[in-house]
N, C-alpha and C. Protein backbone atom coordinates (compact mmCIF):
# COMPACT_ATOMS: atom_id res chain seq x y z
N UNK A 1 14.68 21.86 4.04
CA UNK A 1 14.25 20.50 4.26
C UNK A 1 14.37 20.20 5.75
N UNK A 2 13.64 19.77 6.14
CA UNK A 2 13.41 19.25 8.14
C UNK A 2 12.96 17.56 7.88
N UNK A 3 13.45 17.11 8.44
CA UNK A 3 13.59 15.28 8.95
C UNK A 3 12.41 15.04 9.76
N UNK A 4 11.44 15.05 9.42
CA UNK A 4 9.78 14.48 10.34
C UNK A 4 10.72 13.61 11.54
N UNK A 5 9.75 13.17 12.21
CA UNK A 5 9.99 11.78 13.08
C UNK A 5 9.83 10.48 12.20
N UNK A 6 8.83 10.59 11.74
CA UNK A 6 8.87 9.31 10.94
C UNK A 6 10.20 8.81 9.85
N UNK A 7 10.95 10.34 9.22
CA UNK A 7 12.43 10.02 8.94
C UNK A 7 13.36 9.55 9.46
N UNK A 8 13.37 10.10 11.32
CA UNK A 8 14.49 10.00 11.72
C UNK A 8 13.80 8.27 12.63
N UNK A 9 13.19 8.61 13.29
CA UNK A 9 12.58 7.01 13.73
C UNK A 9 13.01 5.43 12.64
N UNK A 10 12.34 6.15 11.22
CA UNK A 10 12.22 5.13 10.32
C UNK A 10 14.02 4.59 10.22
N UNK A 11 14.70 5.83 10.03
CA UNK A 11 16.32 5.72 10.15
C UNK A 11 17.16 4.83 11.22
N UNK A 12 16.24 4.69 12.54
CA UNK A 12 16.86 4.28 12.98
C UNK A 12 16.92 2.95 13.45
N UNK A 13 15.58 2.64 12.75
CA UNK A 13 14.77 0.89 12.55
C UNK A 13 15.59 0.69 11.93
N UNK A 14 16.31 1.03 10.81
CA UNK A 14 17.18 0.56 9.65
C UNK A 14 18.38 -0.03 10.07
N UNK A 15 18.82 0.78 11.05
CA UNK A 15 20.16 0.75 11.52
C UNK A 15 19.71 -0.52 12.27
N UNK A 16 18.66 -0.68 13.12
CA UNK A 16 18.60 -1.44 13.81
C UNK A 16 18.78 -3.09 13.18
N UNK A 17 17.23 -3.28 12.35
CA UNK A 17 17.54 -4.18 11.34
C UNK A 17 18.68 -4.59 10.44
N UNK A 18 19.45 -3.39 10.34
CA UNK A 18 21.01 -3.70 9.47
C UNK A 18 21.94 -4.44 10.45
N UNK A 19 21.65 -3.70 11.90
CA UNK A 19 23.12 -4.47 13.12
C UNK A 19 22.49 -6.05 12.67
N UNK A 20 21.28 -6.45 12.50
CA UNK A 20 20.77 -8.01 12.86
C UNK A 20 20.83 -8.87 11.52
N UNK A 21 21.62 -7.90 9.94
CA UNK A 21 21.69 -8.46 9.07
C UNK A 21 22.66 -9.85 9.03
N UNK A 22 21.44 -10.57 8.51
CA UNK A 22 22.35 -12.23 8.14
C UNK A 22 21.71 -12.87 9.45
N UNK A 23 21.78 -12.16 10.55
CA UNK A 23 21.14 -13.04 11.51
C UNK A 23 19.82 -13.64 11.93
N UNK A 24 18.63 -13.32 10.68
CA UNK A 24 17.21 -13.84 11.08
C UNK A 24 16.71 -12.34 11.19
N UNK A 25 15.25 -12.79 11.00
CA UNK A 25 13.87 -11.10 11.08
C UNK A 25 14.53 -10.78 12.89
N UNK A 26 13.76 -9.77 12.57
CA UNK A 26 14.13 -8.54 14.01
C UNK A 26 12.50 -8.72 13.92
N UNK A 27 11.82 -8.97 14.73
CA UNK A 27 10.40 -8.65 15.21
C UNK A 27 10.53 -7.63 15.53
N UNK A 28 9.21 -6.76 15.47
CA UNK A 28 8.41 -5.25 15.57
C UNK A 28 8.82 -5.11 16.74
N UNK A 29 8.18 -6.20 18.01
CA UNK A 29 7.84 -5.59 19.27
C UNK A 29 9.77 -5.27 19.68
N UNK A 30 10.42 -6.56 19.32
CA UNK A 30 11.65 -6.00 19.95
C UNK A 30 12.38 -4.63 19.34
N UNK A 31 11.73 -4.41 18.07
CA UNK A 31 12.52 -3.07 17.15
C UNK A 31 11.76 -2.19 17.52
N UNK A 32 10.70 -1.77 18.09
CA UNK A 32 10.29 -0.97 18.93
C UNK A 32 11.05 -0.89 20.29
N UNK A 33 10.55 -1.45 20.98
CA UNK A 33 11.35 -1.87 22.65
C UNK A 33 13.46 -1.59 22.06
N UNK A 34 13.91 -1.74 21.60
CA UNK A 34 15.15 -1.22 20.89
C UNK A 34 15.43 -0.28 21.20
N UNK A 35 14.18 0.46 20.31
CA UNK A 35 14.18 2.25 19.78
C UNK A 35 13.46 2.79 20.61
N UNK A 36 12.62 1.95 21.32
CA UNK A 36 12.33 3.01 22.33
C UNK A 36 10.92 4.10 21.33
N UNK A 37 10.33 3.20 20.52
CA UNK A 37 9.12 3.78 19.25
C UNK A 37 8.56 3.02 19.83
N UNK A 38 6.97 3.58 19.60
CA UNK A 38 5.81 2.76 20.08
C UNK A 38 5.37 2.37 19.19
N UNK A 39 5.22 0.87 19.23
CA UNK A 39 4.20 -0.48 18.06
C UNK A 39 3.43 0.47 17.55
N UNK A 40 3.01 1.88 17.79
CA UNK A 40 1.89 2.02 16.69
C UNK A 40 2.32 2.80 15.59
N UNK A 41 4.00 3.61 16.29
CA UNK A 41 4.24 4.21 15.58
C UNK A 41 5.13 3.51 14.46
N UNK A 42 5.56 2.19 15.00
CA UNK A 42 6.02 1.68 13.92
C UNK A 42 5.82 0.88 12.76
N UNK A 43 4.40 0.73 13.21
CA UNK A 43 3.34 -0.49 12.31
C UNK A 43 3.21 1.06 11.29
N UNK A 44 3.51 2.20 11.34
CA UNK A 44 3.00 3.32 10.34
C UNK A 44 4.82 3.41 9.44
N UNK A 45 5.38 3.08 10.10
CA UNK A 45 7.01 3.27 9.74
C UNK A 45 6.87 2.34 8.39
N UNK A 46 6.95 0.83 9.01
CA UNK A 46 7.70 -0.51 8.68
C UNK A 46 7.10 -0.39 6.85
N UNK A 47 5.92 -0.29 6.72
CA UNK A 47 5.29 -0.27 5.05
C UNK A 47 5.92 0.69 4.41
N UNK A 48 6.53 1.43 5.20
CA UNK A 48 6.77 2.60 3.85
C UNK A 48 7.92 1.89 3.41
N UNK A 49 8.63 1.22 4.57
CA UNK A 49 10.08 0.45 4.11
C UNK A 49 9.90 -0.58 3.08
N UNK A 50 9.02 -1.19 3.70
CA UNK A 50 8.54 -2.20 2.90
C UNK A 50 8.17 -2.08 1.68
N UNK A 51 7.30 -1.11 1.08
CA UNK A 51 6.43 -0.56 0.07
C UNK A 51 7.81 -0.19 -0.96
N UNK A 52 8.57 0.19 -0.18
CA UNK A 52 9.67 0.89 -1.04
C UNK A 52 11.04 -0.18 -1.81
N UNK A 53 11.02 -1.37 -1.10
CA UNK A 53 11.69 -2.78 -1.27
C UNK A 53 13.38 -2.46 -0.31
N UNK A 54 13.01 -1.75 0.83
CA UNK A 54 14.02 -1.94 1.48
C UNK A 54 14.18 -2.93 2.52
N UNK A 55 13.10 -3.59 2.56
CA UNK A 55 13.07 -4.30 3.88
C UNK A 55 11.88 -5.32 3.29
N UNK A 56 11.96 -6.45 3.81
CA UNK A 56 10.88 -7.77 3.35
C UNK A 56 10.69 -7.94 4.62
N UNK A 57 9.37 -9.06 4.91
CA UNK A 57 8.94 -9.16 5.96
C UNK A 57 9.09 -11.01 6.24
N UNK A 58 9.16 -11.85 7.45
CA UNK A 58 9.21 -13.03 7.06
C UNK A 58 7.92 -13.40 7.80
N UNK A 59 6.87 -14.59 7.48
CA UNK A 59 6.16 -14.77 8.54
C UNK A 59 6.61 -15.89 9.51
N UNK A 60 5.62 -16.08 10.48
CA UNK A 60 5.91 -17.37 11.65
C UNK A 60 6.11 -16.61 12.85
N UNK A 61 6.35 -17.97 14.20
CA UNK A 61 6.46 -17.81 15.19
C UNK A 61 8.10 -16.81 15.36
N UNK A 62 8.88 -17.04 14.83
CA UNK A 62 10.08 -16.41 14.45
C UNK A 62 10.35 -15.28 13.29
N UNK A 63 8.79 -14.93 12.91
CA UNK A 63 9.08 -13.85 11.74
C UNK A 63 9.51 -12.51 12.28
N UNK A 64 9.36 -11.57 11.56
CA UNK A 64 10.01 -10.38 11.44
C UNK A 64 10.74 -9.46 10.35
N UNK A 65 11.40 -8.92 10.34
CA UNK A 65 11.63 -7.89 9.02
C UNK A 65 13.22 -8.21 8.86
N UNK A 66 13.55 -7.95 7.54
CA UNK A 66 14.60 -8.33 7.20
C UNK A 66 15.10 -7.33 6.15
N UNK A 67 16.38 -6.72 5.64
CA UNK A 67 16.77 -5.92 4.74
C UNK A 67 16.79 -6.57 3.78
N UNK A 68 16.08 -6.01 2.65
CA UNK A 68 15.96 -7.00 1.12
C UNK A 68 17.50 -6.40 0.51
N UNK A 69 18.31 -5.59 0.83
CA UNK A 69 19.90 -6.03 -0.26
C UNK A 69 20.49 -5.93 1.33
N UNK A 70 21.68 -5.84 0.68
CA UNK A 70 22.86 -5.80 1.68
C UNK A 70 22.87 -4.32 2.28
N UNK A 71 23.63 -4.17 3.75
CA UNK A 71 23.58 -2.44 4.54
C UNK A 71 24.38 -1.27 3.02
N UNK A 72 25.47 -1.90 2.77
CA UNK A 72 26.22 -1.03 1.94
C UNK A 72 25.49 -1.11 0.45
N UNK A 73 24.40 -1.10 0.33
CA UNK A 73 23.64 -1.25 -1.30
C UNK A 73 22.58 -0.38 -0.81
N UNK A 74 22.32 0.44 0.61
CA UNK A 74 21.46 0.86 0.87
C UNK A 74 21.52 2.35 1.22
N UNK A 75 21.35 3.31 0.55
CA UNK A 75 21.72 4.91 1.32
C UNK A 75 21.10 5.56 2.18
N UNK A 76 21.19 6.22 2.87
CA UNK A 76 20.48 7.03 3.29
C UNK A 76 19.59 7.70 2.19
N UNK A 77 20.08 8.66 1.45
CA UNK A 77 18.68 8.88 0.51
C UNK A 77 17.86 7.70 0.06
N UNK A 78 18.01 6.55 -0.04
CA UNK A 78 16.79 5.51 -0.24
C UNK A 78 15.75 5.70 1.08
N UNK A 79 16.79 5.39 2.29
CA UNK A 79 15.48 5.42 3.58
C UNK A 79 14.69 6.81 3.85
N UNK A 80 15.46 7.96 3.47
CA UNK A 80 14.20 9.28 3.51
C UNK A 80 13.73 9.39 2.57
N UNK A 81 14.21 9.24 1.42
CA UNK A 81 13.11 9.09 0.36
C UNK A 81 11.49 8.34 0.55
N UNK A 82 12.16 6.77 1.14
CA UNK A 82 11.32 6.06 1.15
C UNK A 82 10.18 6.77 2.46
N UNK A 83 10.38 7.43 3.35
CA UNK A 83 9.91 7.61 4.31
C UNK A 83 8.97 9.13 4.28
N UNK A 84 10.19 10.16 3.62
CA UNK A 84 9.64 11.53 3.57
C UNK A 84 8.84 11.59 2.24
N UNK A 85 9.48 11.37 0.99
CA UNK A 85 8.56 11.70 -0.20
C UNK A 85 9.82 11.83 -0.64
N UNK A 86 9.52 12.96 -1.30
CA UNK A 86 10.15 13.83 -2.37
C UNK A 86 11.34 15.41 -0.89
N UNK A 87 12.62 14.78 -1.55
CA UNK A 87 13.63 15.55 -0.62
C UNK A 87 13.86 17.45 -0.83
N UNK A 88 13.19 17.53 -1.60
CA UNK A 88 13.35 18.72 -2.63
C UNK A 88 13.37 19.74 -1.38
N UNK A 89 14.38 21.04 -1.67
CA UNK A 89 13.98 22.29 -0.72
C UNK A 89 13.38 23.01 -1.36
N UNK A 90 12.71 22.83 -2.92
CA UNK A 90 11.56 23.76 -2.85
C UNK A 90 11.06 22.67 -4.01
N UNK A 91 9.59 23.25 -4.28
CA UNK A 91 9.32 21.96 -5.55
C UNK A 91 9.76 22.40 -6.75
N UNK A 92 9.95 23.61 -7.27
CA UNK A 92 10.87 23.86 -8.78
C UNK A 92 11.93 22.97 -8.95
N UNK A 93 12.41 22.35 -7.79
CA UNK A 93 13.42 21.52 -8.11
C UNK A 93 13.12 20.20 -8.96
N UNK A 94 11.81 19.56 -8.14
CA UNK A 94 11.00 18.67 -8.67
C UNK A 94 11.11 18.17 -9.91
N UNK A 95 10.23 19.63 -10.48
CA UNK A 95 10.13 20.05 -11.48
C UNK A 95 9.74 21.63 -12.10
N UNK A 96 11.12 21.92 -12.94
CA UNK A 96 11.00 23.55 -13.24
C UNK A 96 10.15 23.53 -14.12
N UNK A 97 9.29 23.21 -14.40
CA UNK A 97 7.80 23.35 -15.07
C UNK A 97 6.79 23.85 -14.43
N UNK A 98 6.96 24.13 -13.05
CA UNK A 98 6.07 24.83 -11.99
C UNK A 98 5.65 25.74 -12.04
N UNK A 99 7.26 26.67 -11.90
CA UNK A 99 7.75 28.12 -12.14
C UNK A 99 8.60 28.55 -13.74
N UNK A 100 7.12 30.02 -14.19
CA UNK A 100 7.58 30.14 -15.19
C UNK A 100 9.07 31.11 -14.94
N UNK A 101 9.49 31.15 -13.85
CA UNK A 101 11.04 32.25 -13.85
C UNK A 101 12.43 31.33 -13.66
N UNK A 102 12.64 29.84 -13.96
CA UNK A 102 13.41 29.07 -13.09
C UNK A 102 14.52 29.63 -14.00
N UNK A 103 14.34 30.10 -14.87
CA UNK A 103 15.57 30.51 -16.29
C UNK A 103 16.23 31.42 -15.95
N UNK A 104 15.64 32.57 -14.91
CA UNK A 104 15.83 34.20 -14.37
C UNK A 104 15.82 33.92 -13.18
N UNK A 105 15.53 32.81 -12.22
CA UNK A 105 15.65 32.97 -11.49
C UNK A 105 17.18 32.60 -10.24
N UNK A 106 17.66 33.41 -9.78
CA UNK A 106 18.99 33.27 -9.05
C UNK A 106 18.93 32.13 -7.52
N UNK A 107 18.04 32.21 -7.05
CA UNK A 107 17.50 31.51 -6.05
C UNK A 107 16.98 30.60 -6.19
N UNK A 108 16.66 30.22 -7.70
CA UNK A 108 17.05 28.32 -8.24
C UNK A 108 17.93 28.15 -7.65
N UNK A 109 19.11 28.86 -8.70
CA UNK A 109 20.37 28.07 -8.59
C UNK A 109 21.13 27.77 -7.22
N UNK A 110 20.74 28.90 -6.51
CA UNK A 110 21.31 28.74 -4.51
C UNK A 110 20.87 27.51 -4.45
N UNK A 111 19.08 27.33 -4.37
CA UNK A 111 18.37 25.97 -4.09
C UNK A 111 19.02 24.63 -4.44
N UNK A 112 19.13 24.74 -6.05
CA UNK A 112 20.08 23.26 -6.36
C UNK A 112 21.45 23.20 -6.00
N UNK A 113 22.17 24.10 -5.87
CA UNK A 113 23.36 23.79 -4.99
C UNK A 113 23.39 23.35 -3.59
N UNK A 114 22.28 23.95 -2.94
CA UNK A 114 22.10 23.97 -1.46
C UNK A 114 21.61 22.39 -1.66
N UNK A 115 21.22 21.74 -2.75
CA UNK A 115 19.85 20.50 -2.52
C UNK A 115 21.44 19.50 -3.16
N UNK A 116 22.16 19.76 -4.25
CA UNK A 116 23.19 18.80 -5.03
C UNK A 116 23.98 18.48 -3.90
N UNK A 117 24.28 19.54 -2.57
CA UNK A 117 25.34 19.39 -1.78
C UNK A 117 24.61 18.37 -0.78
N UNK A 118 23.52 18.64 -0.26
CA UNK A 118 22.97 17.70 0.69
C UNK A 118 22.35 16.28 -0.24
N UNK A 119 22.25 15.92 -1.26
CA UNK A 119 22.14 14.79 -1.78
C UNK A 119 23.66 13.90 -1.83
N UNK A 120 24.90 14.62 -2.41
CA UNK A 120 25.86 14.41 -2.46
C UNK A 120 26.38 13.31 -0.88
N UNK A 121 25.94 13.98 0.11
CA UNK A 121 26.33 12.97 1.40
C UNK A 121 24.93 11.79 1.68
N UNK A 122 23.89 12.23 1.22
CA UNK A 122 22.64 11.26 1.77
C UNK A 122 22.77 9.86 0.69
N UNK A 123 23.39 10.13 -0.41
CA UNK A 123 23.86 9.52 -1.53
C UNK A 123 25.23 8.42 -1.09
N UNK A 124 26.01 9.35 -0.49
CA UNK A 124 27.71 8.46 -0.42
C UNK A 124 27.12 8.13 1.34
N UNK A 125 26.38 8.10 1.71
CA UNK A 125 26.03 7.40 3.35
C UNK A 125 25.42 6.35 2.90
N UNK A 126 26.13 5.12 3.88
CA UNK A 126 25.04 3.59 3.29
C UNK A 126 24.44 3.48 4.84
N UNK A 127 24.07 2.81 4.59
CA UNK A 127 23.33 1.43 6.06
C UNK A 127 24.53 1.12 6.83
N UNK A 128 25.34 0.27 6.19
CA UNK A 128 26.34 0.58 6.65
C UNK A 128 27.53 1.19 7.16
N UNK A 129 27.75 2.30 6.50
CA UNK A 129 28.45 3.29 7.47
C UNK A 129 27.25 3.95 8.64
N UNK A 130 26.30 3.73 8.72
CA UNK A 130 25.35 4.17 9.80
C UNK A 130 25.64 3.16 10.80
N UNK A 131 25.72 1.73 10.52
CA UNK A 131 25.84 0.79 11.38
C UNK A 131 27.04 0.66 11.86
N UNK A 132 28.13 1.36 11.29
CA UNK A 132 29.27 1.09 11.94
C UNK A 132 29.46 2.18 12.91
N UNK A 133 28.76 3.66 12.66
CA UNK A 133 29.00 4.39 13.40
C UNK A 133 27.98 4.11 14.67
N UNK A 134 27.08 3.43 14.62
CA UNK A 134 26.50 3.67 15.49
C UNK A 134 27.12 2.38 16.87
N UNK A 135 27.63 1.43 16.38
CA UNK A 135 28.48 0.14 17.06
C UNK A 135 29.54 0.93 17.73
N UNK A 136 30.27 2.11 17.26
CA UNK A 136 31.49 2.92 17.99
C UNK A 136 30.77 3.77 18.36
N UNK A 137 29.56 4.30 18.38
CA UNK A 137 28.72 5.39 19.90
C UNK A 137 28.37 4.05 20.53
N UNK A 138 27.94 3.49 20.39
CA UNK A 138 27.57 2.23 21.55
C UNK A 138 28.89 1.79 22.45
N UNK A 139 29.72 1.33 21.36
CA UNK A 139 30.64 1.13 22.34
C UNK A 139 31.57 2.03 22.95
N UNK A 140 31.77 2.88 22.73
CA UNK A 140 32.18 4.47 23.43
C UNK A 140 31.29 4.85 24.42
N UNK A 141 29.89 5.09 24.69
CA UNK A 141 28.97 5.00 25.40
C UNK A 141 29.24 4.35 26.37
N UNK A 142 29.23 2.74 26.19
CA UNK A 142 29.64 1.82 26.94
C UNK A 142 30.47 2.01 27.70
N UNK A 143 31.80 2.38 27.26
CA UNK A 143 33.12 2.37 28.14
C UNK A 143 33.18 3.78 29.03
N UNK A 144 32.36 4.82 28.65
CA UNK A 144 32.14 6.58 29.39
C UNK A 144 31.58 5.79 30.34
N UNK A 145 30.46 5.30 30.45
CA UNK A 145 29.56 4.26 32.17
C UNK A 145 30.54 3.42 32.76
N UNK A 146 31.40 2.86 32.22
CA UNK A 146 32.28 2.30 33.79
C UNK A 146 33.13 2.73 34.20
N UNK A 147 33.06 2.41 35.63
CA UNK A 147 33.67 3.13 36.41
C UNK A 147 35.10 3.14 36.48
């Protein structure tokens, strides 16, 4: 499994929008300008979030995007899901109806261990532990620049 840009980008709109939870929409242009993503790449991001019910949109002079539950109701496997598809490291996992050998085959079973172990953390990771870690690289960051 490899993390597109649009995973790791989309990941980090999240985080972004989660630091601004409770406080009002995060507009595009500033969650771009943030991340340092270009408006076009994120007008391709924001729907999949949306589409998926992680994020609502508000309108107006003050609209912008907003997390539809709370950071800690939200995992990481929801936002790559929502972003990549289907997480699978091979598609028998999908579904073993693909392959008629999944019964004989030994390199299933590597696959779903290799896939149970990396669900296991994308699963127990929220929004929130993303947002908290990312507030202690910021502010660690912060304090490495002065002098």
């Amino acid at each position: 499994m490899k993390i597109s840009t649009k995973g790791r980008y989309g990941t980090r709109a999240m985080v972004d929008i989660g630091e601004n939870y409770g406080t009002g929409p995060v507009s595009l242009r500033k969650l771009a300008e943030r991340e340092h993503i270009s408006m076009k790449y994120m007008e391709q991001i924001i729907p999949l979030l949306k589409a998926s019910g992680l994020i609502t949109s508000a309108r107006g002079a003050y609209g912008g995007y907003v997390l539809a539950k709370e950071p800690r109701e939200i995992s990481l496997h929801d936002i790559l899901q929502a972003l990549e598809g289907s997480l699978s490291l091979v598609d028998c996992l999908d579904d073993d109806r693909l392959c008629d050998r999944v019964k004989e085959c030994v390199t299933y079973e590597i696959w779903h261990d290799i896939q149970t172990a990396i669900y296991k953390i994308l699963d127990s990771t929220t929004l929130a532990d993303m947002i908290d870690r990312h507030r202690k690289k910021t502010k660690t960051a912060a304090l490495d620049k002065t002098p």
